[in-house]
Protein backbone atom coordinates (compact mmCIF):
# COMPACT_ATOMS: atom_id res chain seq x y z
CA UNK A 1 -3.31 -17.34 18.84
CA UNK A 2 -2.78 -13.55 18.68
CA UNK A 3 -2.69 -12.48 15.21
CA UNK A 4 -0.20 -10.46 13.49
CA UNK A 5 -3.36 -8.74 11.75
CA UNK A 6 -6.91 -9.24 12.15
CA UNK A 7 -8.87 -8.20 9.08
CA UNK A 8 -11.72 -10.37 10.02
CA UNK A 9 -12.85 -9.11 13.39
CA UNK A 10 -12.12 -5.81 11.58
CA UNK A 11 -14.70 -6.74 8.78
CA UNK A 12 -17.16 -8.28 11.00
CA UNK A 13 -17.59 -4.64 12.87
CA UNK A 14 -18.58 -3.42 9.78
CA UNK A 15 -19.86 -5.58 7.82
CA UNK A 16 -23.21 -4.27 7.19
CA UNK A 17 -21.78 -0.84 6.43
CA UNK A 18 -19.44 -2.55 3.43
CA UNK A 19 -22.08 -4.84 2.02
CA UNK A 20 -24.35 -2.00 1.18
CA UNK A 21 -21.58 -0.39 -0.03
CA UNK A 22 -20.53 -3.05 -2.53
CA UNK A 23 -24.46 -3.47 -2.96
CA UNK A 24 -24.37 -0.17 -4.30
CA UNK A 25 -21.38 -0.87 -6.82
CA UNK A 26 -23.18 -4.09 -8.00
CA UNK A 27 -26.53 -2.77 -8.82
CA UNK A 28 -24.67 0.79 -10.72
CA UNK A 29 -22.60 -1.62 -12.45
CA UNK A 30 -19.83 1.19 -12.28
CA UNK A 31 -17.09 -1.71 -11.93
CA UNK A 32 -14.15 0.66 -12.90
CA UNK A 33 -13.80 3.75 -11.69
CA UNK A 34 -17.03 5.86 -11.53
CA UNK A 35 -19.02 7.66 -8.80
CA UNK A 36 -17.58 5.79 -5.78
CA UNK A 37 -13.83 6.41 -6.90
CA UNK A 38 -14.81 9.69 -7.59
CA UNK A 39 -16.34 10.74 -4.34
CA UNK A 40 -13.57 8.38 -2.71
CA UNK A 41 -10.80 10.42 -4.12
CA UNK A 42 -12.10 13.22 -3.39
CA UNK A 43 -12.57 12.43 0.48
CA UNK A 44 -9.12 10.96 1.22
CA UNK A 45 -7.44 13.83 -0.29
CA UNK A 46 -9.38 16.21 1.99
CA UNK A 47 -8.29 13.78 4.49
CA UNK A 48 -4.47 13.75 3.82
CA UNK A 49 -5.26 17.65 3.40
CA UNK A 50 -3.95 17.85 -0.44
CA UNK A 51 -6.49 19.49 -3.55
CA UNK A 52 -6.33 16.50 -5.47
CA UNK A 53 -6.45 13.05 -5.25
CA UNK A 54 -6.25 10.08 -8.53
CA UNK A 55 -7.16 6.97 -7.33
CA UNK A 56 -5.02 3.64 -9.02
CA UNK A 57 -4.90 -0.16 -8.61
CA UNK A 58 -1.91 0.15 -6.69
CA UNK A 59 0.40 2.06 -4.36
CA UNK A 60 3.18 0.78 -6.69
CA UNK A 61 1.50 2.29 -9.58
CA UNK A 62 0.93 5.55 -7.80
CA UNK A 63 4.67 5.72 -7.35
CA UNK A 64 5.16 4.68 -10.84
CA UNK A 65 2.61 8.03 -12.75
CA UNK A 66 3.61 10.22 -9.77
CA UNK A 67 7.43 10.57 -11.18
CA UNK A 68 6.36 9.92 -14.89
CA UNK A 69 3.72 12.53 -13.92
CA UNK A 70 7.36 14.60 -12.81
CA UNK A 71 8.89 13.71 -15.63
CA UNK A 72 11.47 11.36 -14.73
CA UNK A 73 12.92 8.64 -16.94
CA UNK A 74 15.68 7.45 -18.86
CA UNK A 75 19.19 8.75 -17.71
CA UNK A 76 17.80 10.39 -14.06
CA UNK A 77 18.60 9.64 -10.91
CA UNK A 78 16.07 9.75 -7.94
CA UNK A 79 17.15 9.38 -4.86
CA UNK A 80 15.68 6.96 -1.94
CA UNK A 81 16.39 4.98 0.30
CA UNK A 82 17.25 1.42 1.04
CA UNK A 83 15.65 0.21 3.72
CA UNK A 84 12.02 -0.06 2.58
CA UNK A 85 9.41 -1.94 0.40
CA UNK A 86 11.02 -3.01 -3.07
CA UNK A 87 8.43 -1.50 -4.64
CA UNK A 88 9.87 2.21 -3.91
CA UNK A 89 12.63 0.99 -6.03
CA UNK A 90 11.08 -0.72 -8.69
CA UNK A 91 8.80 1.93 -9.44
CA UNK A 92 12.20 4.09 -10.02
CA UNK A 93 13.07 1.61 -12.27
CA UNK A 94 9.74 1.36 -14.39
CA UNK A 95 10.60 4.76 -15.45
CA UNK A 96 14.01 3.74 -16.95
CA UNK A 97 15.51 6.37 -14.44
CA UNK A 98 18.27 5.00 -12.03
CA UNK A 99 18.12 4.13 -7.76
CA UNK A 100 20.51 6.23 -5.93
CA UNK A 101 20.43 5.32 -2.29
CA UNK A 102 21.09 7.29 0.85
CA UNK A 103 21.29 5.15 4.32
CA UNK A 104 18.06 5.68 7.08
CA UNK A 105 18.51 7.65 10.07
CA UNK A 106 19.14 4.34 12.44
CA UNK A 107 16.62 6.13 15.19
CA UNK A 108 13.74 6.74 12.59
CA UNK A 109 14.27 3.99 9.98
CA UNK A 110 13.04 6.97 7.70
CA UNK A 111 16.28 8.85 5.30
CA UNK A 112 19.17 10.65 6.97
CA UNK A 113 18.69 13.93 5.59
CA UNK A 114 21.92 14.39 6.61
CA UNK A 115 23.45 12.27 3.86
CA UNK A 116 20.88 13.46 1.08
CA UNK A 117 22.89 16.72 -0.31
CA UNK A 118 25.97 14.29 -1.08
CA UNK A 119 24.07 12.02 -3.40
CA UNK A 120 22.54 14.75 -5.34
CA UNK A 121 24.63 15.01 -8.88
CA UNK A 122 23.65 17.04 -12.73
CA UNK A 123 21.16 13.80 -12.69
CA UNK A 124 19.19 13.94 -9.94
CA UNK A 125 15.61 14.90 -10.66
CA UNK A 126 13.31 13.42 -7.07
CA UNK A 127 13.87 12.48 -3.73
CA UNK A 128 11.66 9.55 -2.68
CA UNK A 129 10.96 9.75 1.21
CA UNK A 130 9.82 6.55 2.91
CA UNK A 131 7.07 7.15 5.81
CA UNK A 132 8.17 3.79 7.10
CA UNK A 133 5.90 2.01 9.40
CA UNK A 134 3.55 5.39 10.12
CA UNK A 135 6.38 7.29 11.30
CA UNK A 136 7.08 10.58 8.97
CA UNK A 137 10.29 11.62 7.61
CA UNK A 138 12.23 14.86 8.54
CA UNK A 139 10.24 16.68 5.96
CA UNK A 140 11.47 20.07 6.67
CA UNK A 141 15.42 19.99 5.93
CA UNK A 142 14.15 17.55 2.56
CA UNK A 143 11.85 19.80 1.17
CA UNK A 144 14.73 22.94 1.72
CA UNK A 145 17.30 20.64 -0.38
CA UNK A 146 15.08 19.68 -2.93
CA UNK A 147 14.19 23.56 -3.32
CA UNK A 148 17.99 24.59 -3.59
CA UNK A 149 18.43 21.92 -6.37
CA UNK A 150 15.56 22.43 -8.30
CA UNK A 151 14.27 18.79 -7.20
CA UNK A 152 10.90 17.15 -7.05
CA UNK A 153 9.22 15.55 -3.67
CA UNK A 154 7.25 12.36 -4.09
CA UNK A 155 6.38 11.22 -0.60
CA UNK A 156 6.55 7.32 -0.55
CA UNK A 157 3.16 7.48 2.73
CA UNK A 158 2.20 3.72 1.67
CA UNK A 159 2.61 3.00 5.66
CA UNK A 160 1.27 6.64 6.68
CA UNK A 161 -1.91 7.07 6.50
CA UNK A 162 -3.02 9.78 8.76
CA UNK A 163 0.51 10.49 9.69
CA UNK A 164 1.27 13.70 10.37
CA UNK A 165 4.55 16.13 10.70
CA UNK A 166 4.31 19.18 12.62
CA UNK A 167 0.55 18.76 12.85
CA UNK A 168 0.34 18.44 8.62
CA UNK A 169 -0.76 15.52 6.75
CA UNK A 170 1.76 13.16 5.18
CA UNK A 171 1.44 13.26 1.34
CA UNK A 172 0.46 17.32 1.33
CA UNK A 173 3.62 18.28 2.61
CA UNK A 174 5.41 17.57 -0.75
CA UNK A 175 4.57 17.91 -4.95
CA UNK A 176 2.91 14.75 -4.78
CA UNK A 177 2.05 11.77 -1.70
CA UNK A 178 1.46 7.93 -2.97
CA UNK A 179 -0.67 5.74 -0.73
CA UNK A 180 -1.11 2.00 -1.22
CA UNK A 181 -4.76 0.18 0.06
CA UNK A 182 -3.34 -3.39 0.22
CA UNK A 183 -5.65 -5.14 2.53
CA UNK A 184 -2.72 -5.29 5.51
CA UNK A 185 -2.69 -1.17 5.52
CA UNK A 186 -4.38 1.21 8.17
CA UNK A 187 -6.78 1.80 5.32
CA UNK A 188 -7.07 -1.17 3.49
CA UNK A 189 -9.26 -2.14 0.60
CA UNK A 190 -10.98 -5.61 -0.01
CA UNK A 191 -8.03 -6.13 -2.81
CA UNK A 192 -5.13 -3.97 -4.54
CA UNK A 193 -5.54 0.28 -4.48
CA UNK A 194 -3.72 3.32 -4.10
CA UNK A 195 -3.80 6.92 -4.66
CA UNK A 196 -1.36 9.71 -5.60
CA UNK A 197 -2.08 12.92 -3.96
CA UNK A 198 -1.18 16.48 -4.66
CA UNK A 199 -1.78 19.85 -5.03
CA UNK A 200 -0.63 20.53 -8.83
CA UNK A 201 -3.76 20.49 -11.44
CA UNK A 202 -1.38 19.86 -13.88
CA UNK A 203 0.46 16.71 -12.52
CA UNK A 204 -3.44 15.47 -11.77
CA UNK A 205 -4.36 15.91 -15.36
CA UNK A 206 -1.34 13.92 -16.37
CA UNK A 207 -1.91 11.10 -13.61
CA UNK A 208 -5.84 11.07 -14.78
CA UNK A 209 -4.59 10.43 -18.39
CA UNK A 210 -1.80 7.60 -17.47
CA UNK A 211 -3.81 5.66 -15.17
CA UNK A 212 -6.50 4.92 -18.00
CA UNK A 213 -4.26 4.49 -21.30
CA UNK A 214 -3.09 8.09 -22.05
CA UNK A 215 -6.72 9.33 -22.83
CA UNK A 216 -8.28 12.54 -21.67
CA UNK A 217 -11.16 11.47 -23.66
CA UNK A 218 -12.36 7.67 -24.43
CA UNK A 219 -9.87 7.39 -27.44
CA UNK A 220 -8.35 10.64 -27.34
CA UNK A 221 -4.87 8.96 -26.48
CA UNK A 222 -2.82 12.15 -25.58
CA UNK A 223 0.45 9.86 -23.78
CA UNK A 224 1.32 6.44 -24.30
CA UNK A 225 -0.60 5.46 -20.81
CA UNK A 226 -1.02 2.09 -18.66
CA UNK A 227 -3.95 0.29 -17.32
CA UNK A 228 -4.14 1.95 -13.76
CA UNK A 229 -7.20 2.13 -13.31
CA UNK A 230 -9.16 1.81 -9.47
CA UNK A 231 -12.15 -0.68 -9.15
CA UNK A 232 -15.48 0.63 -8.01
CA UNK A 233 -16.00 -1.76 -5.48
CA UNK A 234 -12.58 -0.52 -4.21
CA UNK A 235 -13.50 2.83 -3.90
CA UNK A 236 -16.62 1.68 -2.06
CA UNK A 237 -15.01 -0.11 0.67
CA UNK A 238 -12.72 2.45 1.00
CA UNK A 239 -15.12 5.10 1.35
CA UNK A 240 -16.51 2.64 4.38
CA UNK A 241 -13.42 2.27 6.44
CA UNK A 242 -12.37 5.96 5.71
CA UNK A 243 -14.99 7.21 8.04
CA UNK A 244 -13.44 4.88 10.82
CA UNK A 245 -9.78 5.13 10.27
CA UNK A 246 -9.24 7.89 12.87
CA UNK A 247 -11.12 5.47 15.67
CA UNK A 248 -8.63 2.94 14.05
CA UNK A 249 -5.93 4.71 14.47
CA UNK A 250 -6.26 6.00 18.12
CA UNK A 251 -6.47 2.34 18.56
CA UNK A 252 -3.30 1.79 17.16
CA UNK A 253 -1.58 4.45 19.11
CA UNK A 254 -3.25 3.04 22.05
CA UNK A 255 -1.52 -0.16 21.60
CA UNK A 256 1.66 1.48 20.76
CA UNK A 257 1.48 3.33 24.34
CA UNK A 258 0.44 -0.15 26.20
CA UNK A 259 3.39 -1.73 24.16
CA UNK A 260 5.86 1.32 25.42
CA UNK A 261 4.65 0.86 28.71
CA UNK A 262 4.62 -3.06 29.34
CA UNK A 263 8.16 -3.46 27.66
CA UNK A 264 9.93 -0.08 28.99
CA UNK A 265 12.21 -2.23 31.56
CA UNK A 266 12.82 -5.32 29.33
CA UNK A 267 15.72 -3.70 27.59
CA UNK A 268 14.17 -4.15 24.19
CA UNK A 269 14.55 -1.59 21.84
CA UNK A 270 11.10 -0.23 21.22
CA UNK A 271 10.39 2.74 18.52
CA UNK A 272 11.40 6.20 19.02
CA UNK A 273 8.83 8.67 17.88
CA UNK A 274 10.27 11.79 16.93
CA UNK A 275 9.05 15.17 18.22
CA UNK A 276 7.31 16.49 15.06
CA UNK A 277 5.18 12.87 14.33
CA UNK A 278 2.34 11.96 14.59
CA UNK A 279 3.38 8.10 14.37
CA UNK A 280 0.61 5.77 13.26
CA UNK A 281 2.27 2.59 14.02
CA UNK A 282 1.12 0.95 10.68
CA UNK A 283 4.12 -1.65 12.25
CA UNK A 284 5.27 -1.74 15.69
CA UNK A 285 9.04 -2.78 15.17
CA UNK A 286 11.29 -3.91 18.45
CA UNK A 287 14.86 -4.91 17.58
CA UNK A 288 16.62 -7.75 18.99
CA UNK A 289 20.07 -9.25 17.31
CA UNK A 290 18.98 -12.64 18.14
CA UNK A 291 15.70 -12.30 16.13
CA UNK A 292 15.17 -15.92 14.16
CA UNK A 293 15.16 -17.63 17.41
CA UNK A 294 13.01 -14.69 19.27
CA UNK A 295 10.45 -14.92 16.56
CA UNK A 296 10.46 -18.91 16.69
CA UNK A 297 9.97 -18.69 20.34
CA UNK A 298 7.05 -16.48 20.04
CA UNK A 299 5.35 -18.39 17.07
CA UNK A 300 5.65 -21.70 19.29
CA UNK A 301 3.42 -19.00 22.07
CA UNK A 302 1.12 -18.59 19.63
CA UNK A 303 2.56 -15.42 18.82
CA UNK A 304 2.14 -13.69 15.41
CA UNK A 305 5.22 -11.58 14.29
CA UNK A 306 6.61 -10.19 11.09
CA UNK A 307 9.95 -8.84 9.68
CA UNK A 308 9.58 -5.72 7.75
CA UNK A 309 12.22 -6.05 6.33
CA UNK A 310 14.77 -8.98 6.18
CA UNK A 311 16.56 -7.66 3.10
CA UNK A 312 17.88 -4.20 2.29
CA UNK A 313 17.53 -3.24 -1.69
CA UNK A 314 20.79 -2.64 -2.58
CA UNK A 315 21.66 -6.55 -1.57
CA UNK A 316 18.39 -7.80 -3.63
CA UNK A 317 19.58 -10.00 -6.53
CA UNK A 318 16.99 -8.32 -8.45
CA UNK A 319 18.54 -4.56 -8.55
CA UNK A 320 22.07 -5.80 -8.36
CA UNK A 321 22.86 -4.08 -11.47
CA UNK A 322 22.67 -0.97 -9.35
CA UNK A 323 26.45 -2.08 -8.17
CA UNK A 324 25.54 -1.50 -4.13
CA UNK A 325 27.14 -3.86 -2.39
CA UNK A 326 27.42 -5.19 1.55
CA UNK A 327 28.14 -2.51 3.91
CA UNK A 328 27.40 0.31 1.92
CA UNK A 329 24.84 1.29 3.98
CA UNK A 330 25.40 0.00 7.64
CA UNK A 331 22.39 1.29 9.38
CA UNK A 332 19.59 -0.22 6.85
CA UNK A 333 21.46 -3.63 7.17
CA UNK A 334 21.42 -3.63 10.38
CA UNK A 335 18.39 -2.99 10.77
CA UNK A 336 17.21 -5.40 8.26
CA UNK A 337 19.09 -8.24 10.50
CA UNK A 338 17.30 -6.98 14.10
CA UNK A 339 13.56 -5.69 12.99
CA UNK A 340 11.09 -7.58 14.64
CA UNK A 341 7.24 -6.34 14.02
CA UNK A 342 4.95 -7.36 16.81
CA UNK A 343 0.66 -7.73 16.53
CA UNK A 344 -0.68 -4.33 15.87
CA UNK A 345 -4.05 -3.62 14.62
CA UNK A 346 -6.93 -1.49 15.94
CA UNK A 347 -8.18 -5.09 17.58
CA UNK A 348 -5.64 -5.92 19.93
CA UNK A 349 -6.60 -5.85 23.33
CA UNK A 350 -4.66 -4.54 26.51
CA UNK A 351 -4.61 -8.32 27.58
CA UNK A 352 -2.50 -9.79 24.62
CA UNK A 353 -0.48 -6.87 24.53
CA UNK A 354 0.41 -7.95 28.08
CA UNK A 355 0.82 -11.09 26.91
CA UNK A 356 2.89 -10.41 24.18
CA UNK A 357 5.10 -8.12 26.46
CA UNK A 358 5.89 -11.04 28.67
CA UNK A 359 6.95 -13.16 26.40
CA UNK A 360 9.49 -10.81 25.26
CA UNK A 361 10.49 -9.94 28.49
CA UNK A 362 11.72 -13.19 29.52
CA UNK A 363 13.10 -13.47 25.74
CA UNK A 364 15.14 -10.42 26.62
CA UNK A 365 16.24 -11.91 29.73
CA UNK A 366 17.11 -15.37 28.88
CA UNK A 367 19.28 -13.50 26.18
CA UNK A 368 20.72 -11.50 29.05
CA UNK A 369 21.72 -14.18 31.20
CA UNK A 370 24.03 -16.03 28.29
């Protein structure tokens, strides 16, 4: 079997280094927050290359504070797109604000900035862009719209860690960069996690006091605030794999560069990286139009895949109230009907890579010859 993911062989390299780590946690008894979400927060936003950085129990919830923390809510629009994680949307929606979408760039799967200036209206308060599957956005022309129109950037890097655009961090290069730490991420914690990043001392106040009931102060309730609030054993683990996450990473891109090579005369579809990324293949997407029976064939191999993602937003059930309907936005449901993800992790070896790579090869040309 070749695993999708592989957070055990992953664990098992540094196992030692976590257990002391969560040793640490156990015996300070600093369960939320304290010392090792402290010092945690303060490396990864040195490491995204941002001032500030409030740690939270999800990447959801760092969406969520990071527009309250802009002060979006009832009657605004933000602006996103489709084609990603529902929980870009729904953390829109927590804030009582309202989802308008702009289709992907079908090359990128990131937002056509292209279509962004036509969806702006007297409402619109954010743009949301999606770093989807490690590859950034077209940050530049985003952040120059979003400075004509008075608009706020919240950079949606749950898939980015690391990333980079024009040789900056993801999550620095707008007013504020959310990161989630599910265990399936390039940094992953041993649970939930997340982490708004920014710049602003003022939106980090504000986050600081929402993430832990609206208090500055242990009952000093300044806002009306949520339970937000990072575990210390979290912050621990993260600390761990922090310090390997670039080796990780060249990994990935390593893979990426065997999967470019073995599958470059298939006539797959691979990913296009754009010229200003640093792409950090979080998922390594092929597209194929005859993907259900492509991903049986593989699973019957012993083949891991995934499908990130089968449904576009705006045909969700759940946020049909946002009155989208089919074909509104061509390129995100097509891609949402051909997306394939392959095995990529820092543990995949240049042997099931090839293996994988031949499988899909003869996929492609079975498909060829009907």
């Amino acid at each position: 079997m070749i695993p999708f993911v592989d957070l055990k062989t992953q664990y098992t390299e540094i196992k030692d280094e976590v257990n002391t780590a969560i040793q640490g946690v156990l015996e300070s008894c600093q369960f939320t927050l304290g010392t090792e979400v402290a010092l945690f927060e303060q490396e990864f936003a040195t490491y995204s290359q941002a001032q500030f950085g409030i740690g939270v129990n999800t990447g959801t919830s760092a969406l969520h504070l990071a527009l309250l923390a802009a002060g979006i809510g009832h009657n605004d629009e933000v602006i996103t797109v489709p084609f990603t994680f529902v929980a870009t949307v729904a953390a829109i929606d927590y804030t009582g604000a309202k989802t308008v979408f702009v289709d992907i760039d079908p090359r990128t799967f990131t937002i056509d900035v292209k279509a962004i200036e036509k969806a702006i209206t007297d409402k619109t308060k954010a743009i949301i862009p999606v770093h989807l599957y490690g590859q950034p956005a077209d940050m530049d022309p985003i952040l120059e719209i979003a400075k004509r129109h008075g608009l706020v950037v919240i950079e949606d890097a749950a898939q980015a860690h690391g990333a980079e655009y024009k040789g900056k961090r993801v999550g620095s290069l707008g007013d504020m960069g959310c990161f989630s730490f599910y265990p399936g991420k390039n940094l992953g914690a041993y649970g939930e996690g997340g982490m708004v990043v920014t710049n602003n001392a003022e939106y980090t106040r504000t986050i600081r006091m929402l993430r832990d009931w609206g208090a500055e102060q242990k009952y000093q309730h300044v806002l009306k605030g949520y339970n937000y609030r990072m575990e210390g054993i979290q912050g621990a683990v993260l600390r761990v794999k922090l310090r390997h996450l670039e080796k990780w990473t060249e990994a990935r891109r390593t893979t990426a560069e065997h999967y470019n090579e073995l599958l470059a005369d298939s006539g797959v579809q691979i990913p296009e990286v754009m010229s200003y990324a640093r792409h950090v293949y979080h998922i390594y997407a092929i597209r194929t139009r005859q993907r259900s029976k492509w991903q049986q064939a593989l699973e019957a191999k012993g083949i891991q895949t995934g499908i990130h993602y089968p449904i576009p937003v705006h045909l969700l059930p759940a946020y049909a109230d946002l009155g989208y309907t089919k074909g509104d936005f061509p390129h995100s449901e097509q891609a949402a009907n051909e997306v394939l993800s392959l095995p990529m992790h820092a543990n995949l070896s240049r042997a099931q890579c090839e293996e994988v790579s031949e499988a899909i090869d003869m996929l492609s040309r079975k498909t060829e010859s009907v």
